[in-house]
C-alpha atoms as a PDB file:
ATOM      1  CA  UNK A   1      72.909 -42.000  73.301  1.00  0.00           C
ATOM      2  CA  UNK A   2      71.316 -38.525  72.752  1.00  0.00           C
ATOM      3  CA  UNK A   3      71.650 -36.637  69.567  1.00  0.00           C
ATOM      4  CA  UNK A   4      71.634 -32.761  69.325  1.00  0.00           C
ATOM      5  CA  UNK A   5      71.142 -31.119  65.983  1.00  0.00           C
ATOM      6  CA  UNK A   6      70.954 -27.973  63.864  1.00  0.00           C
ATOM      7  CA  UNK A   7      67.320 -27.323  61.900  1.00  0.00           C
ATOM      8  CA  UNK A   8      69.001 -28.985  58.030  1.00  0.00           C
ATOM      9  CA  UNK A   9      71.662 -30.953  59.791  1.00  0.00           C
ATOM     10  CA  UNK A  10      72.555 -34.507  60.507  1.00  0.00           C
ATOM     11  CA  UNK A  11      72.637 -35.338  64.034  1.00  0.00           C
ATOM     12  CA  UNK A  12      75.765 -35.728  65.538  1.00  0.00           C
ATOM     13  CA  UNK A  13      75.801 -37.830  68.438  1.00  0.00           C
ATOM     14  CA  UNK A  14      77.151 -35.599  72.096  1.00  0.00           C
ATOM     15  CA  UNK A  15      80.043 -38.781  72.721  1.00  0.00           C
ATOM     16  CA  UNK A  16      81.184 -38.039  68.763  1.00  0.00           C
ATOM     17  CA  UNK A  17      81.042 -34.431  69.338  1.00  0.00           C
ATOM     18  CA  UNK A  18      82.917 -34.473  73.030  1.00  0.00           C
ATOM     19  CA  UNK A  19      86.115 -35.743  71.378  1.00  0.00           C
ATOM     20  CA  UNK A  20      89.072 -33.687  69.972  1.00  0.00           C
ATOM     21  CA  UNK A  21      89.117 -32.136  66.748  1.00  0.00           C
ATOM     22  CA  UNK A  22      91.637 -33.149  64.238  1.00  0.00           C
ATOM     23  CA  UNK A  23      92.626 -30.137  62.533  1.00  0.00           C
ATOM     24  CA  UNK A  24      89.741 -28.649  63.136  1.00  0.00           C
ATOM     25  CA  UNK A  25      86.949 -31.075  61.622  1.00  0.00           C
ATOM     26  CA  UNK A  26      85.405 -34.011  63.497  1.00  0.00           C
ATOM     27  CA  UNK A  27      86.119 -36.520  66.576  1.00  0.00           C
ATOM     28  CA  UNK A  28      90.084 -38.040  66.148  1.00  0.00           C
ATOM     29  CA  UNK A  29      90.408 -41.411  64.098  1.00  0.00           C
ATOM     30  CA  UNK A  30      89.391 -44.261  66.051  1.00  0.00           C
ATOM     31  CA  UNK A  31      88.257 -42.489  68.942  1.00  0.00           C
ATOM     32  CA  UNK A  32      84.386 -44.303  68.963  1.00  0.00           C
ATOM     33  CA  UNK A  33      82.367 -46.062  66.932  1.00  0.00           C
ATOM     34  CA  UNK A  34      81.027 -43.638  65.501  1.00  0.00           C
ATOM     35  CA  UNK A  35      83.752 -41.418  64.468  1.00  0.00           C
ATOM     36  CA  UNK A  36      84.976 -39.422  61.139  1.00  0.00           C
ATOM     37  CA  UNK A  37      88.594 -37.836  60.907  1.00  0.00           C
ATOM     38  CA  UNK A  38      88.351 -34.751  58.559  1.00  0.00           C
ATOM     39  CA  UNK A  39      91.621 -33.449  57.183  1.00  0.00           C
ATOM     40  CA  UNK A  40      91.900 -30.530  54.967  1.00  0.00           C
ATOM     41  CA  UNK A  41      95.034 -29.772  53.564  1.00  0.00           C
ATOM     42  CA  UNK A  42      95.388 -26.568  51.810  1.00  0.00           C
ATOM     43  CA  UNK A  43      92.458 -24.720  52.237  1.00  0.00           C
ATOM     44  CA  UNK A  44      91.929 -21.822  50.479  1.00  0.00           C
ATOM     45  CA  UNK A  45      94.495 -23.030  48.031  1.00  0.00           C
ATOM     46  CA  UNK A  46      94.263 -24.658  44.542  1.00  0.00           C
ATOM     47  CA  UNK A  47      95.493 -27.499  45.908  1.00  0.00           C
ATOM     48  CA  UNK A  48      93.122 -27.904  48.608  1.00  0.00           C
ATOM     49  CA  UNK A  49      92.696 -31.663  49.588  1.00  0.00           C
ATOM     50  CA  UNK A  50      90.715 -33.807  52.179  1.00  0.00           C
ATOM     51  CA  UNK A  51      91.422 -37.179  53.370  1.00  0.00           C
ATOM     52  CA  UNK A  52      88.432 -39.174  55.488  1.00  0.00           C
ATOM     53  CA  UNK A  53      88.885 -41.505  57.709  1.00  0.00           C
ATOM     54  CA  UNK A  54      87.230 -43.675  60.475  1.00  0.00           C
ATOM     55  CA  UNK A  55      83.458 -43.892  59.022  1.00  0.00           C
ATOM     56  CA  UNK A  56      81.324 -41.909  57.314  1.00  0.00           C
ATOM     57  CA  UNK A  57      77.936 -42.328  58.576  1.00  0.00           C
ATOM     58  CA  UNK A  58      74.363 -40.772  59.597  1.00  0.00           C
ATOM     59  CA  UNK A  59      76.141 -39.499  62.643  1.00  0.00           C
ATOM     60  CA  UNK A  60      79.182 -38.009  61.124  1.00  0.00           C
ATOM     61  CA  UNK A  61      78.167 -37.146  57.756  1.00  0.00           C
ATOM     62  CA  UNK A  62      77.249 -34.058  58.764  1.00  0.00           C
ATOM     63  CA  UNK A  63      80.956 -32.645  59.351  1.00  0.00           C
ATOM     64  CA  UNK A  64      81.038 -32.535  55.755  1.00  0.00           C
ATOM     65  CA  UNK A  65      78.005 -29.671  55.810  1.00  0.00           C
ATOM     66  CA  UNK A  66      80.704 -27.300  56.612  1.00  0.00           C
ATOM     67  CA  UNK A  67      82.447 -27.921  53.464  1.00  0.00           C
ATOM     68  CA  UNK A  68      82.113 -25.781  50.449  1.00  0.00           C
ATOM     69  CA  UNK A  69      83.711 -22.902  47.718  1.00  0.00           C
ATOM     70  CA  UNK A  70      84.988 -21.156  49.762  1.00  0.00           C
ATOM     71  CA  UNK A  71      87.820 -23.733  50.883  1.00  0.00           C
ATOM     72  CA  UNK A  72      88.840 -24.551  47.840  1.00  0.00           C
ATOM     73  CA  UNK A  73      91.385 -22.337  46.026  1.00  0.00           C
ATOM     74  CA  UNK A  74      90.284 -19.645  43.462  1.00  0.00           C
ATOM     75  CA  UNK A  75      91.181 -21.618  40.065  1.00  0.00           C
ATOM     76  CA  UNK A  76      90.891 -24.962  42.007  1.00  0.00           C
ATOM     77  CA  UNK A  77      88.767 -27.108  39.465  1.00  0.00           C
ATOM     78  CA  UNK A  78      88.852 -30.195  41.569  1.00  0.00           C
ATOM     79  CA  UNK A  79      88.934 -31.307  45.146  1.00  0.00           C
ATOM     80  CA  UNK A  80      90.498 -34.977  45.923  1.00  0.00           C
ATOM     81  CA  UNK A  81      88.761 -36.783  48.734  1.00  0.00           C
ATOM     82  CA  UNK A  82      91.033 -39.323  49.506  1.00  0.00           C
ATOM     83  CA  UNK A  83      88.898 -42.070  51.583  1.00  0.00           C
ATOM     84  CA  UNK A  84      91.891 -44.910  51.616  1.00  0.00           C
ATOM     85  CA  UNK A  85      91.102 -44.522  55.517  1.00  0.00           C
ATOM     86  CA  UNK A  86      87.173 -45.252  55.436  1.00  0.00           C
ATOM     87  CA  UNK A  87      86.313 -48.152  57.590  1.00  0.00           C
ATOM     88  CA  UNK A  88      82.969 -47.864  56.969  1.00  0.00           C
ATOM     89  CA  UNK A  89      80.105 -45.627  54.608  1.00  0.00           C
ATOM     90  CA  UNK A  90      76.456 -46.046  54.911  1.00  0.00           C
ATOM     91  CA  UNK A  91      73.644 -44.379  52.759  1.00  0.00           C
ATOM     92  CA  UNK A  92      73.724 -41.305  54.549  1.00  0.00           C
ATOM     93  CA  UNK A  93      77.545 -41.082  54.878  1.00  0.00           C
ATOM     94  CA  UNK A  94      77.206 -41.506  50.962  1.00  0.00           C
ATOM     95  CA  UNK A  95      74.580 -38.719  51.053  1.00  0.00           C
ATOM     96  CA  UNK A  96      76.929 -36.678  52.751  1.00  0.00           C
ATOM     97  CA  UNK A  97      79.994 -37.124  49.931  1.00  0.00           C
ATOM     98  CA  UNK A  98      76.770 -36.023  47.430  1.00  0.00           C
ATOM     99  CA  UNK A  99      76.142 -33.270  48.770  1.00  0.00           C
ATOM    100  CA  UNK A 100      79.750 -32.079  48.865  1.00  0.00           C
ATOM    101  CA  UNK A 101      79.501 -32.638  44.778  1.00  0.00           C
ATOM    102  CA  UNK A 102      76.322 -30.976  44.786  1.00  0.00           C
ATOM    103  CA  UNK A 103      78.034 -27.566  47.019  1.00  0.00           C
ATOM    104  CA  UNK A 104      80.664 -28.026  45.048  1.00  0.00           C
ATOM    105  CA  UNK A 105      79.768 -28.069  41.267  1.00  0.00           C
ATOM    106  CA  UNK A 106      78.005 -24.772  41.142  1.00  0.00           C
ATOM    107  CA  UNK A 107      81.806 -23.271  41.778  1.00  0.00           C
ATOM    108  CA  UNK A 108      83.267 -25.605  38.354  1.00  0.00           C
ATOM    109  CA  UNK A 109      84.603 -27.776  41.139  1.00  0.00           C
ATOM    110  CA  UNK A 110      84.574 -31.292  40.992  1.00  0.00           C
ATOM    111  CA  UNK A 111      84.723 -34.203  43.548  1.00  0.00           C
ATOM    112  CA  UNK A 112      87.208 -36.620  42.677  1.00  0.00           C
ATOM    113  CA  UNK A 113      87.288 -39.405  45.487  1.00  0.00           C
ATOM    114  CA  UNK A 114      90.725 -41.156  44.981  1.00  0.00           C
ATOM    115  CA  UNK A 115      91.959 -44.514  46.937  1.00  0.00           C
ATOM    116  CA  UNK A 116      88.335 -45.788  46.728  1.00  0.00           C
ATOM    117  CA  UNK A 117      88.275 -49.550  48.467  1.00  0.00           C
ATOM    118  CA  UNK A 118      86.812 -51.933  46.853  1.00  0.00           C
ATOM    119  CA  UNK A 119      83.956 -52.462  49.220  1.00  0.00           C
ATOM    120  CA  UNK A 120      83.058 -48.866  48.365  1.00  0.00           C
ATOM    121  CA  UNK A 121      83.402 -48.759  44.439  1.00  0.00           C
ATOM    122  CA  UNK A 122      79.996 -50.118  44.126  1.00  0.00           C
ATOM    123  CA  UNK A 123      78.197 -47.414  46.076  1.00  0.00           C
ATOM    124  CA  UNK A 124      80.504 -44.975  44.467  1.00  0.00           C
ATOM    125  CA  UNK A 125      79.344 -45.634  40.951  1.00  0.00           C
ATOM    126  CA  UNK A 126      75.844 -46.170  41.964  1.00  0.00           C
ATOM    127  CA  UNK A 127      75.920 -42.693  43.307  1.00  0.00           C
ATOM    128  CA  UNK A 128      77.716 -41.315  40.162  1.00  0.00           C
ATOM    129  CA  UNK A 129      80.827 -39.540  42.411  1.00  0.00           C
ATOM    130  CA  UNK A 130      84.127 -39.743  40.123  1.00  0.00           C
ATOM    131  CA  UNK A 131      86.724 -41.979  41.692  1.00  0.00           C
ATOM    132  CA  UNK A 132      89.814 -43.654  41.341  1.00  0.00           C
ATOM    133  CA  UNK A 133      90.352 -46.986  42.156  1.00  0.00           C
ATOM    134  CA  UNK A 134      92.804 -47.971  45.502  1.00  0.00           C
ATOM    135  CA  UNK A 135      96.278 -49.418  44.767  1.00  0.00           C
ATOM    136  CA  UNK A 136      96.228 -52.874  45.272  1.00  0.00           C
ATOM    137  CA  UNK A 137      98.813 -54.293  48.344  1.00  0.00           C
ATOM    138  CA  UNK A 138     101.210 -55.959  45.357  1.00  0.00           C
ATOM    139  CA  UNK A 139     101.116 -52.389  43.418  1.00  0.00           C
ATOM    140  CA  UNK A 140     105.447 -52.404  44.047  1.00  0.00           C
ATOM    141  CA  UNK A 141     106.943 -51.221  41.445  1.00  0.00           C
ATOM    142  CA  UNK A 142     109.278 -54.375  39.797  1.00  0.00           C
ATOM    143  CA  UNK A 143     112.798 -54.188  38.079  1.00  0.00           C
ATOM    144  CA  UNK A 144     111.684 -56.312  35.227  1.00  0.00           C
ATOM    145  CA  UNK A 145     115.089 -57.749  34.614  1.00  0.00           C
ATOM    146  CA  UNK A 146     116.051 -58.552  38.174  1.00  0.00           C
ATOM    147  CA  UNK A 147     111.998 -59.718  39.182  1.00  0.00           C
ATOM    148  CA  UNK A 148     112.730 -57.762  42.611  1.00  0.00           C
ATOM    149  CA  UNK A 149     111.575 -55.097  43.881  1.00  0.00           C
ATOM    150  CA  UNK A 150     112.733 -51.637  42.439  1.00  0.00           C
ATOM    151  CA  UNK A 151     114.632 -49.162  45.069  1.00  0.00           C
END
């Protein structure tokens, strides 16, 4: 597998980069082993958003780089990374989410990641990034009095 990169970037592999963007950012969910969907909702907007998923590693953490101020809203004093769909995150896919903080803060803006798994909290708090914890599966709401499910 050969890797082309940018002087300061992370390499991306050329079978990551060959596949078809997903709004723009990054190879489509599932579409190799080493891919990262990117989806930013609202940008420009304070309530810009991203969501991540497939993994986040050395070869795809660099389609955060691109990230920064300027797609976040004027006003916006947080961005939500929602990473429910990470598969997988290794030190330099973790590198890559601190960075985005680091871009970030200057602006007032923090990084909140939200849906955080829990095979991902660990490295989360290690690395200091503000999170949220993911649902867990029996999160249903419950009518109380009936012990079923609420509709």
């Amino acid at each position: 597998m050969s890797a082309i990169g940018l002087p300061g970037s992370t390499p991306v592999p050329a079978e990551a980069r060959a596949q078809p963007p997903v709004r723009g950012y990054g190879p489509a969910p599932g579409s190799g082993p080493a891919s990262l969907g990117v989806e930013m909702t609202g940008a420009g907007t304070p309530g810009a958003a991203l969501s991540l998923t497939g993994g986040l590693t050395a070869a795809t953490g660099g389609l955060l780089d691109g990230i920064g101020p300027a797609q976040t809203g004027l006003g916006q004093r947080e961005l939500r990374v929602d990473v429910t769909g990470l598969r997988s995150c290794d030190r330099p896919g973790l590198d890559a989410l601190v960075g985005l903080r680091q871009r970030l803060h200057p602006a007032g803006v923090r990084v909140l990641l939200t849906g955080v798994p829990p095979h991902l909290r660990v490295l989360a708090e290690r690395a200091r990034l503000d999170h949220t914890a993911a649902a867990p599966r029996s999160a249903v709401p419950r009518d109380a009095a009936a012990g079923r499910a609420a509709t």
